[in-house]
C-alpha atoms as a PDB file:
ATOM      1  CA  UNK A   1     172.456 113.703  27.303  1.00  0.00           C
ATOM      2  CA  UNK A   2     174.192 114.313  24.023  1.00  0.00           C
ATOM      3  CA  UNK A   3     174.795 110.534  23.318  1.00  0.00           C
ATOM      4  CA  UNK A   4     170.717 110.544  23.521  1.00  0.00           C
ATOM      5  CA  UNK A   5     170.134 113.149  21.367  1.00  0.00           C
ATOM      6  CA  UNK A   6     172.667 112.246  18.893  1.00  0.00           C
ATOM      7  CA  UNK A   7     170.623 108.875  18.595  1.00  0.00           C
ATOM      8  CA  UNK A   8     167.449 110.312  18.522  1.00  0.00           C
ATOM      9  CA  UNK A   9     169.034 112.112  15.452  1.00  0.00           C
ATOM     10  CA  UNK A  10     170.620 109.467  13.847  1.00  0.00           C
ATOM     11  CA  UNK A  11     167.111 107.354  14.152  1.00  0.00           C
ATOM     12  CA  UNK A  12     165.317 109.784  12.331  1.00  0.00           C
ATOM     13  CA  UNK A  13     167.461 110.604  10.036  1.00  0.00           C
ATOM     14  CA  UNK A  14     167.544 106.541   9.163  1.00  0.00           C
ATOM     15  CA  UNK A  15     164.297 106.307   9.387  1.00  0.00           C
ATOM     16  CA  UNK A  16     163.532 109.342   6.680  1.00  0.00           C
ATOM     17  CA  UNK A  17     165.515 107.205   4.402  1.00  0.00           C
ATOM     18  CA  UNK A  18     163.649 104.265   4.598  1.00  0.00           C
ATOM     19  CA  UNK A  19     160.447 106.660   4.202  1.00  0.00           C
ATOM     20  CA  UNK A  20     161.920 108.068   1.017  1.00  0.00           C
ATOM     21  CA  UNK A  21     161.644 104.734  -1.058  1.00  0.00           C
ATOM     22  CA  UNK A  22     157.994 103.947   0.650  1.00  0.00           C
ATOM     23  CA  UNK A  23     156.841 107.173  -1.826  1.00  0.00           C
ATOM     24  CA  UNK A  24     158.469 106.122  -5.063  1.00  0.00           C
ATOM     25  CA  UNK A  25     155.840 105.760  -7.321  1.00  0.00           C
ATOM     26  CA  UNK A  26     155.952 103.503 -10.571  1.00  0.00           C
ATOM     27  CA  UNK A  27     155.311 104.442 -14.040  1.00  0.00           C
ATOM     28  CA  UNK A  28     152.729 106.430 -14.562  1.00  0.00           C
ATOM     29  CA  UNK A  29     151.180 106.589 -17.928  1.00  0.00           C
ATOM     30  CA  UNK A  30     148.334 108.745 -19.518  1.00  0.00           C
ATOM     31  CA  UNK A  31     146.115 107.382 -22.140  1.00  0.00           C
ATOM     32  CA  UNK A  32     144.085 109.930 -23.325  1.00  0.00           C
ATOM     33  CA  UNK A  33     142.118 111.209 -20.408  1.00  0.00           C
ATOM     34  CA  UNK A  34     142.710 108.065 -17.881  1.00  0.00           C
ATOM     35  CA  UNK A  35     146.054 107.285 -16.136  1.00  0.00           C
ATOM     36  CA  UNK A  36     147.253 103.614 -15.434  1.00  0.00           C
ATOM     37  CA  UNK A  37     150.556 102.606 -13.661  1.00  0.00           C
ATOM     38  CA  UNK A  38     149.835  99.162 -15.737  1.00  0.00           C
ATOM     39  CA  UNK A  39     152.420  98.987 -18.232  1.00  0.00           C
ATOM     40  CA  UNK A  40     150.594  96.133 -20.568  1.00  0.00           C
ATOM     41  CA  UNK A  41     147.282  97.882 -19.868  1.00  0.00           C
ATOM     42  CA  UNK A  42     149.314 100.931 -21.558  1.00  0.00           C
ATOM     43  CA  UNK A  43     151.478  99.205 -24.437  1.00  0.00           C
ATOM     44  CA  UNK A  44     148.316  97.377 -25.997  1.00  0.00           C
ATOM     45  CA  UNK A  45     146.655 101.020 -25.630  1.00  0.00           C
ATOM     46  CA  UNK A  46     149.708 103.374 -26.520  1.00  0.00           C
ATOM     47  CA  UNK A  47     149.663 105.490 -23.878  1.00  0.00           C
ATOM     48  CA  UNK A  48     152.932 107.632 -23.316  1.00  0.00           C
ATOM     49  CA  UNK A  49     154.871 107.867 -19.938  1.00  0.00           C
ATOM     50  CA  UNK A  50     154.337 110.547 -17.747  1.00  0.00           C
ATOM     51  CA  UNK A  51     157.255 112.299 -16.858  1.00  0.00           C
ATOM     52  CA  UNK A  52     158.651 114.766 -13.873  1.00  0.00           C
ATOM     53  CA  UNK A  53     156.267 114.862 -10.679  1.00  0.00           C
ATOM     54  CA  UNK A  54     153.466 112.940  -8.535  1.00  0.00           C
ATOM     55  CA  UNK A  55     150.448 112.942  -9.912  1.00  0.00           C
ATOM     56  CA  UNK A  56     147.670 112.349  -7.528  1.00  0.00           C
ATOM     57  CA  UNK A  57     143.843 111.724  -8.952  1.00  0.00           C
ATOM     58  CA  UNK A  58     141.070 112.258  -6.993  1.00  0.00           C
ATOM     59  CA  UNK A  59     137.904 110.298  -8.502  1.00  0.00           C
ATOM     60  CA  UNK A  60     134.997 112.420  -9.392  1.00  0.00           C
ATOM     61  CA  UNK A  61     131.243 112.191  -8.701  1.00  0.00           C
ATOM     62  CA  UNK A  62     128.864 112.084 -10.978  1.00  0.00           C
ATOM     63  CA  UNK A  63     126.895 115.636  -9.891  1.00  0.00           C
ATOM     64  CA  UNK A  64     122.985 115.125  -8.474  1.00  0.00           C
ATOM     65  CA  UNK A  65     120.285 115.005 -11.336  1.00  0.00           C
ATOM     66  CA  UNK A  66     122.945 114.037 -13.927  1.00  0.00           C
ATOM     67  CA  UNK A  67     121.617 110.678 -15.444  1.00  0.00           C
ATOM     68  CA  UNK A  68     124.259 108.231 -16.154  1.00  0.00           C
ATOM     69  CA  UNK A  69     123.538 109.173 -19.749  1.00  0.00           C
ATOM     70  CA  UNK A  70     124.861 112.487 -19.196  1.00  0.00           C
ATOM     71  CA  UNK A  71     121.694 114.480 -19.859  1.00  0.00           C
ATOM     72  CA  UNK A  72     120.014 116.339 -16.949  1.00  0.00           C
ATOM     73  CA  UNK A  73     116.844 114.967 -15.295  1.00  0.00           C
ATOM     74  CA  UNK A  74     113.128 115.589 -15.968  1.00  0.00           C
ATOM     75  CA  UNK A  75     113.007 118.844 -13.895  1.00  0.00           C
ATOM     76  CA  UNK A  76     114.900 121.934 -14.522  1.00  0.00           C
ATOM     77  CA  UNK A  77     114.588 122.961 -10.232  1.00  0.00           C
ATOM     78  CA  UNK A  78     117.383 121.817  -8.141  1.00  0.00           C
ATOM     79  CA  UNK A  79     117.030 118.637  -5.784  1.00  0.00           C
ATOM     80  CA  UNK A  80     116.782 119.118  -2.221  1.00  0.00           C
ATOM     81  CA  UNK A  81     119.544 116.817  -0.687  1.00  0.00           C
ATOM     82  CA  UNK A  82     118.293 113.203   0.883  1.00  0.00           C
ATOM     83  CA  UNK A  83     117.178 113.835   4.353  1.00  0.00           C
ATOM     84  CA  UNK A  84     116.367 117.581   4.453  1.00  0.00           C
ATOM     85  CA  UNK A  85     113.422 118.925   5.556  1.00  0.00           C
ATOM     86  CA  UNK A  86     110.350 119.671   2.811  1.00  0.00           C
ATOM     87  CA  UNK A  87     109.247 123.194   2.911  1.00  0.00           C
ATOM     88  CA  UNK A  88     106.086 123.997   2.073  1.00  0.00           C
ATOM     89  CA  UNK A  89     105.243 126.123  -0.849  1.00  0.00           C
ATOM     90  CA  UNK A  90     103.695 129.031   0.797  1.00  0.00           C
ATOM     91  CA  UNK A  91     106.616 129.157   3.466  1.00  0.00           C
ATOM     92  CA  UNK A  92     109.538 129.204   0.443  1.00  0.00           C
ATOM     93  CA  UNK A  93     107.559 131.942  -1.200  1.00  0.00           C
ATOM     94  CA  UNK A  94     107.688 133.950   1.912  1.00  0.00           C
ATOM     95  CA  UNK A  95     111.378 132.855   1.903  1.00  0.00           C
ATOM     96  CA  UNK A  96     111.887 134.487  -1.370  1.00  0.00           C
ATOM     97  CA  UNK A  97     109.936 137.502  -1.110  1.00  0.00           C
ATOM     98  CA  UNK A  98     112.242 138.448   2.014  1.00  0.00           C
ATOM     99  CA  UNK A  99     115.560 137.404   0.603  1.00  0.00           C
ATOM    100  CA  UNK A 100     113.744 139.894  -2.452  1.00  0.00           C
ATOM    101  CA  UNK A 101     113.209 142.479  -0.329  1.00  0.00           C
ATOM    102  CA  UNK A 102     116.490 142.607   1.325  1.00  0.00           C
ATOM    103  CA  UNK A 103     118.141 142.427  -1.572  1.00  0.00           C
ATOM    104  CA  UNK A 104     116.602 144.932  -3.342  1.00  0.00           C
ATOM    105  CA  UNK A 105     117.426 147.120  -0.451  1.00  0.00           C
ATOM    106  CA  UNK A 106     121.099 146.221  -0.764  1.00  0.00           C
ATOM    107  CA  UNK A 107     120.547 147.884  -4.342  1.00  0.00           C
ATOM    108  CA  UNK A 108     119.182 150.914  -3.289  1.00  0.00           C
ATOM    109  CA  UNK A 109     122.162 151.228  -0.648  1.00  0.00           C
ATOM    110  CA  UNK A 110     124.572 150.261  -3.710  1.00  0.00           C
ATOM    111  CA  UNK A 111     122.746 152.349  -6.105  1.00  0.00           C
ATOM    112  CA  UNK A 112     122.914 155.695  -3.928  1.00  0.00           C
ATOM    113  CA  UNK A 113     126.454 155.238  -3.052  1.00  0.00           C
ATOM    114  CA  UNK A 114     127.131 155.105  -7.070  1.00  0.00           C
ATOM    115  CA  UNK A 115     125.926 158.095  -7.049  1.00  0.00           C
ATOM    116  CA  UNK A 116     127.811 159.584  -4.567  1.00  0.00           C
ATOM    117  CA  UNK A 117     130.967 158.284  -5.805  1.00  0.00           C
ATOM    118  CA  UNK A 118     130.800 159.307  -9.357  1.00  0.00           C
ATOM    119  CA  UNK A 119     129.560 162.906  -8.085  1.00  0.00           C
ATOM    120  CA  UNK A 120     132.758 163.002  -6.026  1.00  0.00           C
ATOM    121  CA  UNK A 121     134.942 161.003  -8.965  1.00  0.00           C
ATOM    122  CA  UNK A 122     133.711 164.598 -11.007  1.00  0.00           C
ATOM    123  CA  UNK A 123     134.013 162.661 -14.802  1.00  0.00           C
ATOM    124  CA  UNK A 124     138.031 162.192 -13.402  1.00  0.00           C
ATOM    125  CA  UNK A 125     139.144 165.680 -12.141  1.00  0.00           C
ATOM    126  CA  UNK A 126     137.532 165.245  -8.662  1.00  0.00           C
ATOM    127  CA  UNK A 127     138.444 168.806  -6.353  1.00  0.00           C
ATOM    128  CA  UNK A 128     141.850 168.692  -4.730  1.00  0.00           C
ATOM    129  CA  UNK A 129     142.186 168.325  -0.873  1.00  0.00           C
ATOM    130  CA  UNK A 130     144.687 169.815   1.111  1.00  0.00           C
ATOM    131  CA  UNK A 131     147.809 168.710   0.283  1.00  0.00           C
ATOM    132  CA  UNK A 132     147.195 167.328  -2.789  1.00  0.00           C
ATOM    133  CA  UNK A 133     147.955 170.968  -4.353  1.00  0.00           C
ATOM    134  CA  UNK A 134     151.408 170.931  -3.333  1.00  0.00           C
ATOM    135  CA  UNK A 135     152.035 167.186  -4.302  1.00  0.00           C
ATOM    136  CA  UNK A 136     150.329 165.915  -7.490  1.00  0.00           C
ATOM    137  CA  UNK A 137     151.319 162.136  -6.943  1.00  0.00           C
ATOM    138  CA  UNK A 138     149.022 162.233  -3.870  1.00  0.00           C
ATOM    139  CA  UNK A 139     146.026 163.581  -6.338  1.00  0.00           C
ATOM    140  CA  UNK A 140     146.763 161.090  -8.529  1.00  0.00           C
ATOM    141  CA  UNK A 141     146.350 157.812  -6.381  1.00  0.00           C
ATOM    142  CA  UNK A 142     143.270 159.558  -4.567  1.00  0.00           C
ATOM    143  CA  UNK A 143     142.140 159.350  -8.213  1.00  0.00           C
ATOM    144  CA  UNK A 144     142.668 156.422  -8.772  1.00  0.00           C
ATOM    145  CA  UNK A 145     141.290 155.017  -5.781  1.00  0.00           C
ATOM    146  CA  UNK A 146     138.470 156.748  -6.279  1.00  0.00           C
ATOM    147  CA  UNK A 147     138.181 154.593 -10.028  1.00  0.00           C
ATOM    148  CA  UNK A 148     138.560 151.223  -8.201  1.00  0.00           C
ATOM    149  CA  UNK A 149     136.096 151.818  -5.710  1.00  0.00           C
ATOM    150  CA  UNK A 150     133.542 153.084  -8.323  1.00  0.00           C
ATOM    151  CA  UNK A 151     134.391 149.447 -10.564  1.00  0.00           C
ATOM    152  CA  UNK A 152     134.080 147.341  -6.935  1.00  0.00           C
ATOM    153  CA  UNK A 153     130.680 148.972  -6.523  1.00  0.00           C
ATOM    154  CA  UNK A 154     129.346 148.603 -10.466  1.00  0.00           C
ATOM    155  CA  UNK A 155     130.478 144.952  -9.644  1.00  0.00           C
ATOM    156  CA  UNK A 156     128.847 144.930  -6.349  1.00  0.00           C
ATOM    157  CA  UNK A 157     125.385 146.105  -8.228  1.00  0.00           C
ATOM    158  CA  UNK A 158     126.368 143.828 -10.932  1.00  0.00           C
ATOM    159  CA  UNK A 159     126.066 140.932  -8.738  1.00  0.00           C
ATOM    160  CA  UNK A 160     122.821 142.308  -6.535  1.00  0.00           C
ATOM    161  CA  UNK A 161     121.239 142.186  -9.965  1.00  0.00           C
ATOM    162  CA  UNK A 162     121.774 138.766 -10.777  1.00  0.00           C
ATOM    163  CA  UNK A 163     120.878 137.520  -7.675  1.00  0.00           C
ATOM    164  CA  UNK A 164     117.350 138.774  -7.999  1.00  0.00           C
ATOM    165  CA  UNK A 165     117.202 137.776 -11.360  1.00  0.00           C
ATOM    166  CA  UNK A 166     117.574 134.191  -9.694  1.00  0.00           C
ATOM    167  CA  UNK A 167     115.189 134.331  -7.782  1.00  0.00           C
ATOM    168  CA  UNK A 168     111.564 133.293  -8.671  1.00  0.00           C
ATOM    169  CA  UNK A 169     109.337 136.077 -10.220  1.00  0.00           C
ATOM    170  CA  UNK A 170     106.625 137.481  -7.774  1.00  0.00           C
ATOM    171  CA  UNK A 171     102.863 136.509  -7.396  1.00  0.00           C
END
Protein backbone atom coordinates (compact mmCIF):
# COMPACT_ATOMS: atom_id res chain seq x y z
CA UNK A 1 0.00 0.00 0.00
CA UNK A 2 2.85 2.37 0.63
CA UNK A 3 4.94 1.10 -2.40
CA UNK A 4 1.60 2.38 -4.37
CA UNK A 5 1.37 5.50 -2.97
CA UNK A 6 4.94 6.27 -3.03
CA UNK A 7 4.59 5.77 -6.94
CA UNK A 8 1.63 7.58 -7.32
CA UNK A 9 3.86 10.34 -5.73
CA UNK A 10 6.82 9.97 -7.52
CA UNK A 11 4.57 10.04 -10.96
CA UNK A 12 3.28 13.23 -10.23
CA UNK A 13 5.88 14.73 -9.00
CA UNK A 14 7.73 13.67 -12.56
CA UNK A 15 5.12 14.53 -14.32
CA UNK A 16 4.89 18.36 -12.77
CA UNK A 17 8.34 18.62 -14.10
CA UNK A 18 7.73 17.84 -17.44
CA UNK A 19 4.60 20.34 -17.11
CA UNK A 20 6.93 23.07 -15.92
CA UNK A 21 8.87 23.44 -19.33
CA UNK A 22 5.36 22.97 -21.41
CA UNK A 23 4.64 26.83 -19.84
CA UNK A 24 7.94 28.48 -20.65
CA UNK A 25 7.12 31.13 -22.77
CA UNK A 26 9.62 32.80 -25.35
CA UNK A 27 10.57 36.31 -25.67
CA UNK A 28 8.13 38.52 -25.40
CA UNK A 29 8.57 41.92 -26.80
CA UNK A 30 6.41 45.18 -26.76
CA UNK A 31 6.44 47.55 -29.60
CA UNK A 32 4.59 50.35 -28.74
CA UNK A 33 1.11 49.18 -27.98
CA UNK A 34 1.33 45.51 -29.75
CA UNK A 35 3.35 42.55 -28.35
CA UNK A 36 5.16 39.95 -30.67
CA UNK A 37 7.21 36.88 -29.47
CA UNK A 38 8.83 37.36 -33.19
CA UNK A 39 12.22 38.44 -32.62
CA UNK A 40 12.91 39.78 -36.45
CA UNK A 41 9.34 41.13 -36.47
CA UNK A 42 10.81 43.14 -33.29
CA UNK A 43 14.57 44.01 -34.32
CA UNK A 44 13.46 45.63 -37.78
CA UNK A 45 10.75 47.49 -35.46
CA UNK A 46 12.85 48.17 -32.18
CA UNK A 47 10.76 46.92 -29.82
CA UNK A 48 12.36 46.22 -26.28
CA UNK A 49 12.10 42.84 -24.35
CA UNK A 50 9.67 42.38 -21.87
CA UNK A 51 10.95 41.37 -18.76
CA UNK A 52 9.72 39.47 -15.32
CA UNK A 53 6.17 37.71 -15.69
CA UNK A 54 3.48 36.08 -18.20
CA UNK A 55 1.79 38.29 -20.01
CA UNK A 56 -1.43 37.04 -21.34
CA UNK A 57 -3.54 39.30 -24.09
CA UNK A 58 -6.92 38.88 -24.57
CA UNK A 59 -8.01 40.40 -28.12
CA UNK A 60 -10.56 43.09 -27.99
CA UNK A 61 -13.82 43.74 -29.88
CA UNK A 62 -14.51 46.42 -31.67
CA UNK A 63 -17.80 47.76 -29.42
CA UNK A 64 -21.46 47.74 -31.46
CA UNK A 65 -22.10 51.01 -33.55
CA UNK A 66 -18.35 51.80 -33.63
CA UNK A 67 -17.52 52.07 -37.45
CA UNK A 68 -14.25 50.67 -38.36
CA UNK A 69 -13.30 54.31 -38.74
CA UNK A 70 -13.62 54.82 -35.18
CA UNK A 71 -16.46 57.35 -35.23
CA UNK A 72 -19.89 56.34 -33.84
CA UNK A 73 -22.80 55.49 -36.19
CA UNK A 74 -25.61 57.63 -37.66
CA UNK A 75 -27.84 57.37 -34.52
CA UNK A 76 -27.04 58.56 -31.14
CA UNK A 77 -29.82 55.56 -29.45
CA UNK A 78 -28.29 52.34 -28.55
CA UNK A 79 -28.72 49.13 -30.86
CA UNK A 80 -30.90 46.48 -29.76
CA UNK A 81 -28.73 43.23 -29.98
CA UNK A 82 -29.33 40.80 -33.27
CA UNK A 83 -32.19 38.59 -32.50
CA UNK A 84 -34.13 40.42 -29.74
CA UNK A 85 -37.47 41.13 -29.82
CA UNK A 86 -38.75 44.81 -31.34
CA UNK A 87 -40.85 46.65 -28.91
CA UNK A 88 -43.19 48.81 -30.00
CA UNK A 89 -43.07 52.45 -29.30
CA UNK A 90 -46.10 52.89 -27.25
CA UNK A 91 -45.19 49.70 -25.09
CA UNK A 92 -41.34 51.20 -24.29
CA UNK A 93 -42.98 54.45 -23.35
CA UNK A 94 -45.13 52.69 -20.90
CA UNK A 95 -41.83 50.92 -19.99
CA UNK A 96 -40.30 54.16 -19.11
CA UNK A 97 -42.97 55.94 -17.49
CA UNK A 98 -43.05 52.95 -14.85
CA UNK A 99 -39.35 52.50 -14.40
CA UNK A 100 -40.06 56.75 -13.91
CA UNK A 101 -42.42 56.30 -11.52
CA UNK A 102 -40.70 53.82 -9.41
CA UNK A 103 -37.85 55.57 -9.40
CA UNK A 104 -39.00 58.66 -8.47
CA UNK A 105 -40.54 56.92 -5.57
CA UNK A 106 -37.17 55.50 -4.57
CA UNK A 107 -36.33 59.38 -4.27
CA UNK A 108 -38.95 60.30 -2.16
CA UNK A 109 -38.04 57.20 0.18
CA UNK A 110 -34.25 58.47 -0.14
CA UNK A 111 -35.16 62.00 0.16
CA UNK A 112 -37.25 61.59 3.55
CA UNK A 113 -34.73 59.42 5.12
CA UNK A 114 -32.10 62.45 4.43
CA UNK A 115 -34.05 64.15 6.34
CA UNK A 116 -34.32 62.08 9.09
CA UNK A 117 -30.75 61.43 9.28
CA UNK A 118 -29.41 64.87 9.25
CA UNK A 119 -32.23 65.82 11.94
CA UNK A 120 -30.78 63.02 14.07
CA UNK A 121 -26.88 63.82 12.81
CA UNK A 122 -28.00 67.51 14.75
CA UNK A 123 -25.19 69.71 12.41
CA UNK A 124 -22.56 66.93 14.33
CA UNK A 125 -23.47 67.00 18.09
CA UNK A 126 -26.38 64.50 17.72
CA UNK A 127 -28.01 63.80 21.68
CA UNK A 128 -26.10 61.21 23.64
CA UNK A 129 -27.68 57.73 24.38
CA UNK A 130 -27.21 55.85 27.32
CA UNK A 131 -23.94 54.96 27.75
CA UNK A 132 -22.40 57.12 25.59
CA UNK A 133 -22.20 59.73 28.66
CA UNK A 134 -19.97 57.65 30.57
CA UNK A 135 -17.74 56.60 27.52
CA UNK A 136 -17.05 59.30 24.89
CA UNK A 137 -15.29 56.86 22.34
CA UNK A 138 -18.72 55.16 21.98
CA UNK A 139 -20.28 58.85 21.06
CA UNK A 140 -17.75 59.33 18.84
CA UNK A 141 -18.09 56.27 16.38
CA UNK A 142 -22.04 56.61 16.73
CA UNK A 143 -21.01 59.94 15.16
CA UNK A 144 -19.33 58.95 12.84
CA UNK A 145 -21.49 56.35 11.66
CA UNK A 146 -24.05 58.50 11.60
CA UNK A 147 -21.65 60.78 8.80
CA UNK A 148 -21.17 57.67 6.58
CA UNK A 149 -24.59 56.73 6.42
CA UNK A 150 -25.70 60.35 5.62
CA UNK A 151 -22.68 60.33 2.49
CA UNK A 152 -24.09 56.52 1.39
CA UNK A 153 -27.54 58.08 1.17
CA UNK A 154 -26.46 61.66 -0.70
CA UNK A 155 -24.77 59.00 -3.01
CA UNK A 156 -27.74 56.83 -3.09
CA UNK A 157 -29.92 60.12 -4.25
CA UNK A 158 -27.01 61.03 -6.28
CA UNK A 159 -27.41 58.06 -8.36
CA UNK A 160 -31.56 57.98 -8.31
CA UNK A 161 -31.03 61.33 -9.98
CA UNK A 162 -29.06 60.33 -12.77
CA UNK A 163 -30.94 57.53 -13.55
CA UNK A 164 -33.99 59.59 -14.32
CA UNK A 165 -32.06 62.00 -16.00
CA UNK A 166 -31.43 58.93 -18.44
CA UNK A 167 -34.35 58.25 -19.07
CA UNK A 168 -36.43 59.81 -21.94
CA UNK A 169 -38.33 63.09 -21.06
CA UNK A 170 -42.19 62.63 -20.67
CA UNK A 171 -45.05 63.22 -23.26
Amino acid sequence: MKTASFLLMAASLVASLAGVSAFAQEKVFRCGNEYTNNAADAAKRGCKVMEGGNLTIVQGTTPRGASVGGSASGSSAAKAPAGSPRVEGSDQRARDGEARSVLESELKKAESRQAELLKDFNNGEPEKQGAESRNYQKYLDRVAEMKAEIARNESDIAGIRREIGRLPARN
